[in-house]
N, C-alpha and C. Protein backbone atom coordinates (compact mmCIF):
# COMPACT_ATOMS: atom_id res chain seq x y z
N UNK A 1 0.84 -1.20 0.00
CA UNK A 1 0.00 0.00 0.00
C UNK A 1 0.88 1.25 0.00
N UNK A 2 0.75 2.09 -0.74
CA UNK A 2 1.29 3.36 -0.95
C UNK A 2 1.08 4.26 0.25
N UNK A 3 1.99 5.12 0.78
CA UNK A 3 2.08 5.28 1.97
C UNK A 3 1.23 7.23 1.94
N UNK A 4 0.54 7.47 2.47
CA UNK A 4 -0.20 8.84 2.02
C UNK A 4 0.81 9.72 2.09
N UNK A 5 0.29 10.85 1.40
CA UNK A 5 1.34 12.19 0.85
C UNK A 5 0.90 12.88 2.30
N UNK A 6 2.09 13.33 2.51
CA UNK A 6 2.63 14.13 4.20
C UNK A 6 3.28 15.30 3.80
N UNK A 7 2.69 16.44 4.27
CA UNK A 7 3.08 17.47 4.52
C UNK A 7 3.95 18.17 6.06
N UNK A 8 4.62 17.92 6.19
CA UNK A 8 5.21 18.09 7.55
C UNK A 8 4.69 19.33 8.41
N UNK A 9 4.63 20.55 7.69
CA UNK A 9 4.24 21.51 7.96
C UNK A 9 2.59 21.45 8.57
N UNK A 10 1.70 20.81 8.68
CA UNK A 10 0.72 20.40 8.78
C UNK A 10 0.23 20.10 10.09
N UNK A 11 1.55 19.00 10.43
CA UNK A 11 0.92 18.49 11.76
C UNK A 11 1.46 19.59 12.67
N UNK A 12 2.30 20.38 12.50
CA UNK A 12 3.24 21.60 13.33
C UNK A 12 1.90 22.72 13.67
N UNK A 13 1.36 23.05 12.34
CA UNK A 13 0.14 24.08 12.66
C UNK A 13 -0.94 23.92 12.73
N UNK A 14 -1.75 22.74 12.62
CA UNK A 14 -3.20 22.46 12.68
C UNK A 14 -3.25 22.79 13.74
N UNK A 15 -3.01 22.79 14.72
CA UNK A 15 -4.10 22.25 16.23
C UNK A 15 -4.40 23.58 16.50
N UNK A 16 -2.89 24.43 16.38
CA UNK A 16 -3.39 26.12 16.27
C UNK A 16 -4.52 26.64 15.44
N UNK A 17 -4.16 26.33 14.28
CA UNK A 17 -5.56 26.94 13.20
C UNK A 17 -6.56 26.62 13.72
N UNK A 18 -7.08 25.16 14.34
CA UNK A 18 -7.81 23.98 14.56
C UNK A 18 -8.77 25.20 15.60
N UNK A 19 -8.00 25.58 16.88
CA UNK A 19 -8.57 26.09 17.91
C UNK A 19 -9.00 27.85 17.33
N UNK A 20 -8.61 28.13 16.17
CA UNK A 20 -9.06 29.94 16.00
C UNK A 20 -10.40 29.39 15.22
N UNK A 21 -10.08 27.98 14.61
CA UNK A 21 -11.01 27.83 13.50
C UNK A 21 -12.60 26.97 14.17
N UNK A 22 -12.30 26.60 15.27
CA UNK A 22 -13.53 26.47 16.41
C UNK A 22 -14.36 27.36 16.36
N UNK A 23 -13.63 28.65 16.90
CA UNK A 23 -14.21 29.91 17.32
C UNK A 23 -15.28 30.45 16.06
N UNK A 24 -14.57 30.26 14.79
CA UNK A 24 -14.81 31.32 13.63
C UNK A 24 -15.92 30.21 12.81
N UNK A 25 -15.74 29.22 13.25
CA UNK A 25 -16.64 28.35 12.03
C UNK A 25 -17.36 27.82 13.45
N UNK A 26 -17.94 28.34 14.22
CA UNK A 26 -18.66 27.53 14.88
C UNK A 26 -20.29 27.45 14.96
N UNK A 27 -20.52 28.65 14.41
CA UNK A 27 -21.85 28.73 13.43
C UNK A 27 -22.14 28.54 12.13
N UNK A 28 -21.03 27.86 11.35
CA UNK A 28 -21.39 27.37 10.19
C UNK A 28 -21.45 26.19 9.94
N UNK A 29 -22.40 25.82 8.53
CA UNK A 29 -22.37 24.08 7.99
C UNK A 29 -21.92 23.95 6.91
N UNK A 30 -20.71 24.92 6.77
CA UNK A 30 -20.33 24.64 5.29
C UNK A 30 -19.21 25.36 5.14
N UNK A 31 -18.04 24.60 4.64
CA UNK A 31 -16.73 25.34 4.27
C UNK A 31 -16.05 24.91 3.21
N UNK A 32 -15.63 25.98 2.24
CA UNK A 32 -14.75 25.54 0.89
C UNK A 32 -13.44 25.58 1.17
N UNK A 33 -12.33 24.51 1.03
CA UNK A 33 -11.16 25.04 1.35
C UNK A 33 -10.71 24.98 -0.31
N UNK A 34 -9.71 26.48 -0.38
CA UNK A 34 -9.01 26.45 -1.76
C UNK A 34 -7.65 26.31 -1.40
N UNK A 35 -7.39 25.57 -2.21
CA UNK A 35 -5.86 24.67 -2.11
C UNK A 35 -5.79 23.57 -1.10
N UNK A 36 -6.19 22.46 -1.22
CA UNK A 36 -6.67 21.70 -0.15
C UNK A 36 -5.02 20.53 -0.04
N UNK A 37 -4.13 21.28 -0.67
CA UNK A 37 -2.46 20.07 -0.78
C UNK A 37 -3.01 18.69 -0.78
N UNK A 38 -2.58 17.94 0.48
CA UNK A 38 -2.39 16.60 0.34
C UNK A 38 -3.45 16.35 0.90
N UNK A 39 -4.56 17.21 1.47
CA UNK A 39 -5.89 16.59 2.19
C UNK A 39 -5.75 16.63 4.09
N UNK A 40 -4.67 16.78 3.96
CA UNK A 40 -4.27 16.54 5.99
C UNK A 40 -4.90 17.74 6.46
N UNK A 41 -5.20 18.92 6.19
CA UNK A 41 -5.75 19.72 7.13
C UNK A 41 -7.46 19.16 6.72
N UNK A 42 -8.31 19.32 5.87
CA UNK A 42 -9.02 18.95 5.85
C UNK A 42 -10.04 17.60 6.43
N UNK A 43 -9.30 16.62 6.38
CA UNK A 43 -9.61 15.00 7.13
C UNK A 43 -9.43 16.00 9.15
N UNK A 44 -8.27 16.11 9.18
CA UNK A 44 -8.26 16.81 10.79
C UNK A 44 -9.05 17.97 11.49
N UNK A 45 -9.55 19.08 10.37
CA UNK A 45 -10.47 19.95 10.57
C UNK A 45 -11.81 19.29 11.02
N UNK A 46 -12.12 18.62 9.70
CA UNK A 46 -13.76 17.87 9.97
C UNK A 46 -13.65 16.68 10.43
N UNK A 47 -12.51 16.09 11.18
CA UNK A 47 -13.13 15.21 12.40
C UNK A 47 -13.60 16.23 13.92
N UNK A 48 -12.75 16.89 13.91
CA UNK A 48 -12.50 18.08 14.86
C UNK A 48 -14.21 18.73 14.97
N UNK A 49 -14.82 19.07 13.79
CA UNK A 49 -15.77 19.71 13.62
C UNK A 49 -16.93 19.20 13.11
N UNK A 50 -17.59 17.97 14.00
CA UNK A 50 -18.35 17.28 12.76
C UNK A 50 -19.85 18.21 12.26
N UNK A 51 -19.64 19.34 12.66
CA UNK A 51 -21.06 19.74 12.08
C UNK A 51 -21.01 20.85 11.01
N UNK A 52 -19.61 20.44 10.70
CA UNK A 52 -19.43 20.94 9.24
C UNK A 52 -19.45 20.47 8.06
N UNK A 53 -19.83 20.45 6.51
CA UNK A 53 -19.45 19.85 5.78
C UNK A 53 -18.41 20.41 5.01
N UNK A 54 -16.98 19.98 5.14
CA UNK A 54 -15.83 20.70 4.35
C UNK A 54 -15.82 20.15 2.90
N UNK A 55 -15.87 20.90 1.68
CA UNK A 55 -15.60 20.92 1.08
C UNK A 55 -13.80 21.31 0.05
N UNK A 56 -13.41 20.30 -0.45
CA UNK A 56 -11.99 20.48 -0.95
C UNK A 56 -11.65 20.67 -2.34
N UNK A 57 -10.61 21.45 -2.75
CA UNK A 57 -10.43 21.55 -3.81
C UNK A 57 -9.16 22.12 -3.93
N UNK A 58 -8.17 21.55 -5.24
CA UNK A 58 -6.71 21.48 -5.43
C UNK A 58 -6.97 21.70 -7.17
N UNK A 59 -5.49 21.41 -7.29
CA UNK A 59 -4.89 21.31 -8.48
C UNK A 59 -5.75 19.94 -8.81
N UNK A 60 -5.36 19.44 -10.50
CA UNK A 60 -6.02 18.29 -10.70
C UNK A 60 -5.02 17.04 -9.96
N UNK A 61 -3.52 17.37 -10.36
CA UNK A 61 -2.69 16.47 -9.93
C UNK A 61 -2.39 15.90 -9.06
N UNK A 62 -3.13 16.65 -7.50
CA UNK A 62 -3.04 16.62 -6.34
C UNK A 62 -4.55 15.83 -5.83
N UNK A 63 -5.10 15.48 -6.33
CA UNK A 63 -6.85 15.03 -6.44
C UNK A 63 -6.47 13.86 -5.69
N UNK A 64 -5.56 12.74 -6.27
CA UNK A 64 -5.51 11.42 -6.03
C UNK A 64 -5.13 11.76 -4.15
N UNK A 65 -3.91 12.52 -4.25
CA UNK A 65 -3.43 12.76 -2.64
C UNK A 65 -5.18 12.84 -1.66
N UNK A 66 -5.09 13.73 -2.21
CA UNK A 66 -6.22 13.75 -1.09
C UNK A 66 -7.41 12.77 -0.70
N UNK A 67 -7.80 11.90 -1.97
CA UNK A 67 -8.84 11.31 -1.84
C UNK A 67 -8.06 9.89 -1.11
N UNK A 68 -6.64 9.79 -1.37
CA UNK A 68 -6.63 8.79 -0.31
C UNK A 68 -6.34 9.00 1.63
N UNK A 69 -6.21 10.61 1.70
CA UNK A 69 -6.71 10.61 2.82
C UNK A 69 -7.91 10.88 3.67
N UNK A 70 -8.72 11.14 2.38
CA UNK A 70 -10.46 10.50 2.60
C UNK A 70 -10.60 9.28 2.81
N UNK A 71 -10.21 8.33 2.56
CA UNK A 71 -10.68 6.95 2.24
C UNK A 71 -9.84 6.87 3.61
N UNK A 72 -8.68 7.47 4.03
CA UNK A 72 -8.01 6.59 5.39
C UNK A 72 -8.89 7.10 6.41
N UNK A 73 -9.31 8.42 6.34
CA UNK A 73 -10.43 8.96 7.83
C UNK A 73 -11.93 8.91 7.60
N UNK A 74 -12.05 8.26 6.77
CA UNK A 74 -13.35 7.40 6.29
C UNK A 74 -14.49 8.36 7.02
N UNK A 75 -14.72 10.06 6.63
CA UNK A 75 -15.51 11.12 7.44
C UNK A 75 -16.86 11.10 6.45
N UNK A 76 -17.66 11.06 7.04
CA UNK A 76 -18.69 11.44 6.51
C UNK A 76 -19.07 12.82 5.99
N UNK A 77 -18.31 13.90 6.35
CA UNK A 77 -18.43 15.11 5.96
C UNK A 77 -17.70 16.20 5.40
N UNK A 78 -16.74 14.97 4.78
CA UNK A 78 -15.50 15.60 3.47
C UNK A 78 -15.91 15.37 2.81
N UNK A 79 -16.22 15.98 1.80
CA UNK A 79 -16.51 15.90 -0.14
C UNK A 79 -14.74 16.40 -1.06
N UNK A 80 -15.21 15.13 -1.95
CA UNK A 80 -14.05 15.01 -3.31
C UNK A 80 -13.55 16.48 -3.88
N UNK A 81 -12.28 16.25 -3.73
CA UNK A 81 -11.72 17.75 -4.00
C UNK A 81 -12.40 18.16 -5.74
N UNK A 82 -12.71 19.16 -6.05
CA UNK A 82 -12.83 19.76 -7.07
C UNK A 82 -11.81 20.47 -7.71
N UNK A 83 -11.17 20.48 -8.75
CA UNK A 83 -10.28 21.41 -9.78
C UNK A 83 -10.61 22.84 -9.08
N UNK A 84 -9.49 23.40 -9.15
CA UNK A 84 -9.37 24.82 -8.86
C UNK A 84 -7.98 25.68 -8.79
N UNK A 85 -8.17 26.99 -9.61
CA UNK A 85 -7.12 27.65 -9.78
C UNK A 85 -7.74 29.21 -9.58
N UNK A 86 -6.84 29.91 -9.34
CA UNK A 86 -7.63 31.42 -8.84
C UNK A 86 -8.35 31.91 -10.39
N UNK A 87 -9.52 31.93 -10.43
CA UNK A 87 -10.04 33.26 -11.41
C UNK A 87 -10.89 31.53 -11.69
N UNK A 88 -10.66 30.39 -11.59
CA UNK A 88 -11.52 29.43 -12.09
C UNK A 88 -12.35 28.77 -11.38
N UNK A 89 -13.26 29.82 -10.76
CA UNK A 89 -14.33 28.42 -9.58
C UNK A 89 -16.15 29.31 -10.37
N UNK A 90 -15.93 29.80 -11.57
CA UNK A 90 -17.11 30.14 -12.31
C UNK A 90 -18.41 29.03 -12.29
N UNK A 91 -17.59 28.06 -12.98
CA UNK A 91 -18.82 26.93 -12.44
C UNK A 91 -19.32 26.29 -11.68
N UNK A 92 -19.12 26.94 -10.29
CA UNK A 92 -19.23 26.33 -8.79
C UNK A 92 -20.40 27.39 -9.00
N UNK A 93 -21.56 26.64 -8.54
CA UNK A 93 -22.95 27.12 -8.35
C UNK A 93 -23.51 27.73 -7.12
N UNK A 94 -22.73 26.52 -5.66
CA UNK A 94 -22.68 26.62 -4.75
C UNK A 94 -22.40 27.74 -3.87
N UNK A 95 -23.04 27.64 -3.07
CA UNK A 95 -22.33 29.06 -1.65
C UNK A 95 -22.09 28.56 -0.48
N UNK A 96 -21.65 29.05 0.50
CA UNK A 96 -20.36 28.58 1.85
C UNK A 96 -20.75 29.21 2.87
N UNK A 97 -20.96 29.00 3.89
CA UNK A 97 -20.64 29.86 5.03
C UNK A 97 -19.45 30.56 5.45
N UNK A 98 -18.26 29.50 4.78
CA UNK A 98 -16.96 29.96 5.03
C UNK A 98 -15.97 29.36 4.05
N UNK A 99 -15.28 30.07 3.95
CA UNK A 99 -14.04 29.55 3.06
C UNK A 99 -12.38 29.82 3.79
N UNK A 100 -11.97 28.52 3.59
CA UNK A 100 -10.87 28.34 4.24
C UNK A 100 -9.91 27.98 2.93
N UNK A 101 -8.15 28.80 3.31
CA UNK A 101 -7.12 28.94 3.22
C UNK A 101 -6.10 28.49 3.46
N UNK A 102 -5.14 27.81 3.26
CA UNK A 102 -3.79 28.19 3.91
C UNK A 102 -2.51 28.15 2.71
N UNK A 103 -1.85 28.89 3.04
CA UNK A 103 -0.53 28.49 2.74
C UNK A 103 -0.72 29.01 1.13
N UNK A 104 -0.98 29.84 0.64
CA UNK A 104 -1.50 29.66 -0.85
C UNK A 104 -1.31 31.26 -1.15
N UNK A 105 -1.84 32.06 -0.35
CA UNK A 105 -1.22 33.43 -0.87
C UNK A 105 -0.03 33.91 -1.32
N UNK A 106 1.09 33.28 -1.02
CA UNK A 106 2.51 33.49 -1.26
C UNK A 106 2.98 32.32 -2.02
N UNK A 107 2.13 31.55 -2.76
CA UNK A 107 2.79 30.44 -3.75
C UNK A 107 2.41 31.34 -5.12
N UNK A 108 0.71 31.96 -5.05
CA UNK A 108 0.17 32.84 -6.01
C UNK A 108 1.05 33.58 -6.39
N UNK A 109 0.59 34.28 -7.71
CA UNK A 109 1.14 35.67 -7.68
C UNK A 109 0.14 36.64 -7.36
N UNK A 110 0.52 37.82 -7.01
CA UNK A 110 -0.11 38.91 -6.68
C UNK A 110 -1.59 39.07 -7.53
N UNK A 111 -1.32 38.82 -8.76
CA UNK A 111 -3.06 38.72 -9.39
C UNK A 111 -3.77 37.60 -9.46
N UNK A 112 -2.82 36.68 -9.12
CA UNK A 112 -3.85 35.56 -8.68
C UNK A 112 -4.49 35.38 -6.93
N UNK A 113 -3.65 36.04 -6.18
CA UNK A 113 -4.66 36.05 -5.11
C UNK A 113 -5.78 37.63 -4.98
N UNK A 114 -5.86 38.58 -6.14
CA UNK A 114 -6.54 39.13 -6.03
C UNK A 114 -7.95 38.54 -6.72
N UNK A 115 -7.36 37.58 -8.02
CA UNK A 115 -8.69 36.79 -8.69
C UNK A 115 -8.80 35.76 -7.22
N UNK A 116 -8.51 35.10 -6.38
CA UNK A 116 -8.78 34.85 -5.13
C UNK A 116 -9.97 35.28 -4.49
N UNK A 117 -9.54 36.82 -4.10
CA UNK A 117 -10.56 37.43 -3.23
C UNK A 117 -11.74 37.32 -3.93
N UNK A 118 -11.67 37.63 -5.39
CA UNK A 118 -12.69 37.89 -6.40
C UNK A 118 -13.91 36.63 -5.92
N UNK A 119 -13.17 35.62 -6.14
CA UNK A 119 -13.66 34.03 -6.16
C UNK A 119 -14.53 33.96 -5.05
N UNK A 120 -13.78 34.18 -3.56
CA UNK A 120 -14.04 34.11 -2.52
C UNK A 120 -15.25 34.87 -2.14
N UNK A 121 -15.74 36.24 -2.57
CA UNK A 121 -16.53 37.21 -2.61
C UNK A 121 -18.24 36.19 -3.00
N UNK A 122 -17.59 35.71 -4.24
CA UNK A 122 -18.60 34.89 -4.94
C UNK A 122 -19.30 33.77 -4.34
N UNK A 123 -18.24 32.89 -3.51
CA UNK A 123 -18.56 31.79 -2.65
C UNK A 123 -19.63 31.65 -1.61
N UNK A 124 -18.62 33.48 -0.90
CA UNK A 124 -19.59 33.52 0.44
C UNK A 124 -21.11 33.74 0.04
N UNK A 125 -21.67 33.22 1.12
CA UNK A 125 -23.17 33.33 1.35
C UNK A 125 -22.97 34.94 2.65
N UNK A 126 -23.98 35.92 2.50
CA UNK A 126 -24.48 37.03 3.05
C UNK A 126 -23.89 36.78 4.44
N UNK A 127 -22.75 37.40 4.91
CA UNK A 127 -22.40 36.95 6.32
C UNK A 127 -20.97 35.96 6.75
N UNK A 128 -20.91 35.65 5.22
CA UNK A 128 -19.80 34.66 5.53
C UNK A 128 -18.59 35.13 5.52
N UNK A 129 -17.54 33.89 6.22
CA UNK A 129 -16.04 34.32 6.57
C UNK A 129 -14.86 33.86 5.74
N UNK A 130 -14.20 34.61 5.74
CA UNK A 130 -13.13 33.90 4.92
C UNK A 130 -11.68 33.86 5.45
N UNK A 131 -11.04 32.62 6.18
CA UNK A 131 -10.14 32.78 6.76
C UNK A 131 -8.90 32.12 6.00
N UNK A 132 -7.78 32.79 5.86
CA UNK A 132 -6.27 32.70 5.35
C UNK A 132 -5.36 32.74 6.27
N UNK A 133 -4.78 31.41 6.11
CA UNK A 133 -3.53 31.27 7.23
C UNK A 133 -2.04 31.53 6.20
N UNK A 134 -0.64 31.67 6.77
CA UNK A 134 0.05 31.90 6.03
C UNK A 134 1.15 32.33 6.52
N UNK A 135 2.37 33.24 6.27
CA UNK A 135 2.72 34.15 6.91
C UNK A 135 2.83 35.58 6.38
N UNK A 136 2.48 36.74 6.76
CA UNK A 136 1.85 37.83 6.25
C UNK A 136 3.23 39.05 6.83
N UNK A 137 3.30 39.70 5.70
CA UNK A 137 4.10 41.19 6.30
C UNK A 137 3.18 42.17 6.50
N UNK A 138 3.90 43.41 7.44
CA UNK A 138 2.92 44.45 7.76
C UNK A 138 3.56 45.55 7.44
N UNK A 139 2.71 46.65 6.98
CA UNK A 139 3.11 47.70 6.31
C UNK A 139 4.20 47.75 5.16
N UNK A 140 4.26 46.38 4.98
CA UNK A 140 5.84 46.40 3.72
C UNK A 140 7.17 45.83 4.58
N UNK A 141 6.71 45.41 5.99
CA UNK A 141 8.28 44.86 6.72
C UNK A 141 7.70 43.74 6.87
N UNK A 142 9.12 42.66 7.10
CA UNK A 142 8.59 41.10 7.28
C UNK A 142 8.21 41.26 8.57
N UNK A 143 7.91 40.47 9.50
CA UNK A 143 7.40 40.14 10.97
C UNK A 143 8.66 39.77 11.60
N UNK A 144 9.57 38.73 10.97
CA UNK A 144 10.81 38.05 11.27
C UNK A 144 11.79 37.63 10.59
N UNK A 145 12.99 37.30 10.83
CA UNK A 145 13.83 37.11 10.08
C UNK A 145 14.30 36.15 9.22
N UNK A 146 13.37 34.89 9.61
CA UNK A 146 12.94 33.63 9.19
C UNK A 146 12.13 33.70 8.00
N UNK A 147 10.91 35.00 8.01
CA UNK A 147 10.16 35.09 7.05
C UNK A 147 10.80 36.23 5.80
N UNK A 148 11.93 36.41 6.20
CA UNK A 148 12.39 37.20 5.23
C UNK A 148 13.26 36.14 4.42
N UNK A 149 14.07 35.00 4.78
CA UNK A 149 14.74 34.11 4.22
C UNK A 149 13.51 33.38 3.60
N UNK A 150 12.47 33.20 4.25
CA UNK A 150 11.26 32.24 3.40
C UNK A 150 10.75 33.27 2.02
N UNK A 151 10.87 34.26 2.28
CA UNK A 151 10.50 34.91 1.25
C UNK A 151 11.74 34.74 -0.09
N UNK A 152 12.92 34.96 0.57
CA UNK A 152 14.18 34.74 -0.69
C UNK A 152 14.06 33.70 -1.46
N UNK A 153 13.50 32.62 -0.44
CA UNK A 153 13.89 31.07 -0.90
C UNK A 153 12.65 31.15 -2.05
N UNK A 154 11.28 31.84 -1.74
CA UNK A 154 10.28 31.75 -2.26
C UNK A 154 10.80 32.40 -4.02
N UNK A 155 11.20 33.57 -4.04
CA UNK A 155 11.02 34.52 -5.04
C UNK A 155 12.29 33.94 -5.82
N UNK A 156 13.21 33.26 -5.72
CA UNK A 156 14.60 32.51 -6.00
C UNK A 156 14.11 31.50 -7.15
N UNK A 157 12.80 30.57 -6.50
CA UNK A 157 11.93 29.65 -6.86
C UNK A 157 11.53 30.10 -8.62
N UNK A 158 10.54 31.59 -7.81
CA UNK A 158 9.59 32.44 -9.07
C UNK A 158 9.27 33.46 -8.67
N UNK A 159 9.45 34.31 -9.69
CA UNK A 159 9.48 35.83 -8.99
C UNK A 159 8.23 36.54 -8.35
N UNK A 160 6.96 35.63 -9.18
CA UNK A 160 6.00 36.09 -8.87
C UNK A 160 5.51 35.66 -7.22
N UNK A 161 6.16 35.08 -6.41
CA UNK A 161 5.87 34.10 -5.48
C UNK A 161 6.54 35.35 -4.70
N UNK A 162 6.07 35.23 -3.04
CA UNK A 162 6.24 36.10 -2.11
C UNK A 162 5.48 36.57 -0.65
N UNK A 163 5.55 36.70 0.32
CA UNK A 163 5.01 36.70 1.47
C UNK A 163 3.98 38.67 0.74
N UNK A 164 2.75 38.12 1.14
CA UNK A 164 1.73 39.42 0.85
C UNK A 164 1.77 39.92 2.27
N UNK A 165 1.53 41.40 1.83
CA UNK A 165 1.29 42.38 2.74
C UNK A 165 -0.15 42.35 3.55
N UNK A 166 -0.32 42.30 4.87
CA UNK A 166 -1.56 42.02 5.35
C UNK A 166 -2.29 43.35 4.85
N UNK A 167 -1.85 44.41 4.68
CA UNK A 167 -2.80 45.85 4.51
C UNK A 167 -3.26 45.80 3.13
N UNK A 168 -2.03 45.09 2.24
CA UNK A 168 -3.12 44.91 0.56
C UNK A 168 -3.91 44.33 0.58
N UNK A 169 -4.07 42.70 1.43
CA UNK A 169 -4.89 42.18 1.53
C UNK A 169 -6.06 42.35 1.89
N UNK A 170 -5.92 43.36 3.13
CA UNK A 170 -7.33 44.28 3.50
C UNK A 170 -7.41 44.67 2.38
N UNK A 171 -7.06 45.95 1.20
CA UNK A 171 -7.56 46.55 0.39
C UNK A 171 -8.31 45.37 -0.90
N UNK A 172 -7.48 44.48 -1.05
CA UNK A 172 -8.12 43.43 -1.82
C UNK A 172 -9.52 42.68 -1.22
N UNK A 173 -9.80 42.33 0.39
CA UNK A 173 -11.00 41.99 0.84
C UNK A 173 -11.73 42.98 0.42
N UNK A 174 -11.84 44.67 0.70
CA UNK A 174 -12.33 45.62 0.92
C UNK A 174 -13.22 45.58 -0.46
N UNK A 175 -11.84 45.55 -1.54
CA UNK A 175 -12.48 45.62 -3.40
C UNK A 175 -13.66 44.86 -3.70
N UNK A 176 -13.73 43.60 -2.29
CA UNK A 176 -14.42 42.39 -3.16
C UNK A 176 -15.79 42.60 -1.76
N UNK A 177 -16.19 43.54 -1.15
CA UNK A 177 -17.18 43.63 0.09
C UNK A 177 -17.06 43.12 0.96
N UNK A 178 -15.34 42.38 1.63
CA UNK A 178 -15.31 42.54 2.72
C UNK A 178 -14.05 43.01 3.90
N UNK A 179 -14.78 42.41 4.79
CA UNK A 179 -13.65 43.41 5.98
C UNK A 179 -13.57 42.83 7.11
N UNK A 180 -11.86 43.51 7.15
CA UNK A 180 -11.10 42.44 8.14
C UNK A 180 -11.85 42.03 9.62
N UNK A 181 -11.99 41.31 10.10
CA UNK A 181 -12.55 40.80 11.14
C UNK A 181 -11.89 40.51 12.85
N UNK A 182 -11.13 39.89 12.18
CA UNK A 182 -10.26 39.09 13.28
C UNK A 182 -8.70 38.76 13.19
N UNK A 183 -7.88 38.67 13.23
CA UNK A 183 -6.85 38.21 13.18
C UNK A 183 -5.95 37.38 14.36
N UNK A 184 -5.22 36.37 14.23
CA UNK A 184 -4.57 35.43 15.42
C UNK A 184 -3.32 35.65 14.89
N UNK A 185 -2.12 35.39 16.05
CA UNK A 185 -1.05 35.06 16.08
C UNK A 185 -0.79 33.60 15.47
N UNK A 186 0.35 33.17 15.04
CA UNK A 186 0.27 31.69 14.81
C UNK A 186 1.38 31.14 15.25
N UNK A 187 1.67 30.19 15.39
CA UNK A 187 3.31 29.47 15.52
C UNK A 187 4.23 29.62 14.42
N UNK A 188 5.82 29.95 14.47
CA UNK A 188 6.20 30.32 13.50
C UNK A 188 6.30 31.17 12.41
N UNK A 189 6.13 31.92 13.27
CA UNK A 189 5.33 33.93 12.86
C UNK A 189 4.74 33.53 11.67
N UNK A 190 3.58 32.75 11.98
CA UNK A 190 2.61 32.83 10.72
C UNK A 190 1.21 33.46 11.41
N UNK A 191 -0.16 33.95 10.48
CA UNK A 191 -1.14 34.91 11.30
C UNK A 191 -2.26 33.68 10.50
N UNK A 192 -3.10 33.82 11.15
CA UNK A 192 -4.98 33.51 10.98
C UNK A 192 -5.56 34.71 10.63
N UNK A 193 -5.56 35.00 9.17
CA UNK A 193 -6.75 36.20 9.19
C UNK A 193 -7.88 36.30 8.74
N UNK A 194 -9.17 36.73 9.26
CA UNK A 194 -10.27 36.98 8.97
C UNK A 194 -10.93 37.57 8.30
N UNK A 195 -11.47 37.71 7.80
CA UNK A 195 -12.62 38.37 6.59
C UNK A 195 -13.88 38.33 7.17
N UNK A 196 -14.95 39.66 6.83
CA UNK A 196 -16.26 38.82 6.60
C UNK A 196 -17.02 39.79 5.52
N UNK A 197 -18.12 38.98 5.05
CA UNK A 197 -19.02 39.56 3.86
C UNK A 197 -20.13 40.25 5.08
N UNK A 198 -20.23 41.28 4.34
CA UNK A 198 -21.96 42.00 5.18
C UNK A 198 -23.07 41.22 4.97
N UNK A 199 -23.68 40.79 6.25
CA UNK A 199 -24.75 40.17 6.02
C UNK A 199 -25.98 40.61 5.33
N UNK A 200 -25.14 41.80 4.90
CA UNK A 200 -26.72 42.14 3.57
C UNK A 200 -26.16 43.44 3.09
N UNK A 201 -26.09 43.98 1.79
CA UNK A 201 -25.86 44.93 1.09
C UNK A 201 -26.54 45.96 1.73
N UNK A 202 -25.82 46.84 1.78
CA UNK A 202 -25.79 47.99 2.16
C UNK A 202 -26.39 49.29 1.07
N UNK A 203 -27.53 49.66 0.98
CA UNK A 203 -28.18 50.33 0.19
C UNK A 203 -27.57 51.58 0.14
């Protein structure tokens, strides 16, 4: 038996996300995660949360990863990752209470996590949250010195790749109707940040 795809980084930060993501999804029954990697946060979220139904979605290539760590936590309330790339979730009909993140803003480039927000805008249902884990700079400085080498290693990679500024990111929620909410500290100077849509347009 083929041994499941492991993300190391994963088991280091769930339990953190795990406990902000209690708080923030604890009135919802429904969450999209975009970029769902190898499936490990997802299978650990919705055992954690069974009165959610998480929804997943990756690259196509990454499909198989995940569905065999569906089949190992055998959850009743994970659904089959769906294809997804920023600017492409048009034919998703569906709406969310929440949409979950990680690790994906700084693989993007800068216009692909603004077609992101775009996406995300679309997802939410009247009220909903949208939380991005990651590690984030402020005002244009890194947080740490660790995240300034993660950033080298990143942009070395592809230029378009890079740790985002938490204040564009507000201006990018802002473009798409929403606003910052909440934010957490994380392990490994990484942040939990919050979004939310207005629970009803504002005349």
């Amino acid at each position: 038996m083929n041994a499941l795809p492991d993300a190391p980084a994963t088991a280091r930060n769930r339990d953190a996300i795990l406990a902000a993501l209690q708080f923030e999804l604890r009135d919802c029954k429904s969450v999209f995660e975009i970029g769902s990697g190898t499936g490990q946060h997802a299978v650990h979220f919705a055992a954690a949360m069974p009165w959610l139904v998480w929804h997943t979605s990756e690259l196509a290539e990454n499909h198989d990863g995940i569905l065999a760590w569906m089949k190992s936590a055998d959850l009743p309330n994970v659904r089959p990752p769906i294809e997804y790339a920023a600017g492409g979730v048009v034919a998703i009909t569906d709406t969310f209470d929440a949409v979950f993140s990680a690790n994906t803003a700084h693989i993007m480039s800068i216009a692909e996590v603004g077609r992101m927000f775009c996406d995300v805008s679309r997802l939410l249902r009247p009220g909903g949250i949208f939380c991005l884990y990651g590690p984030f700079n402020e005002h244009g400085q890194f947080t740490s010195d660790s995240n300034a080498v993660f950033d080298s290693g990143l942009r070395s990679r592809k230029s378009s790749m890079g740790i985002r500024d938490r204040q564009e990111l507000n201006r990018l929620a802002a473009g798409n109707g929403m606003a910052e909410l909440r934010r957490y500290a994380m392990p490994a100077n990484n942040q939990l940040l919050v979004w939310r849509k207005p629970a009803q347009s504002i005349v």
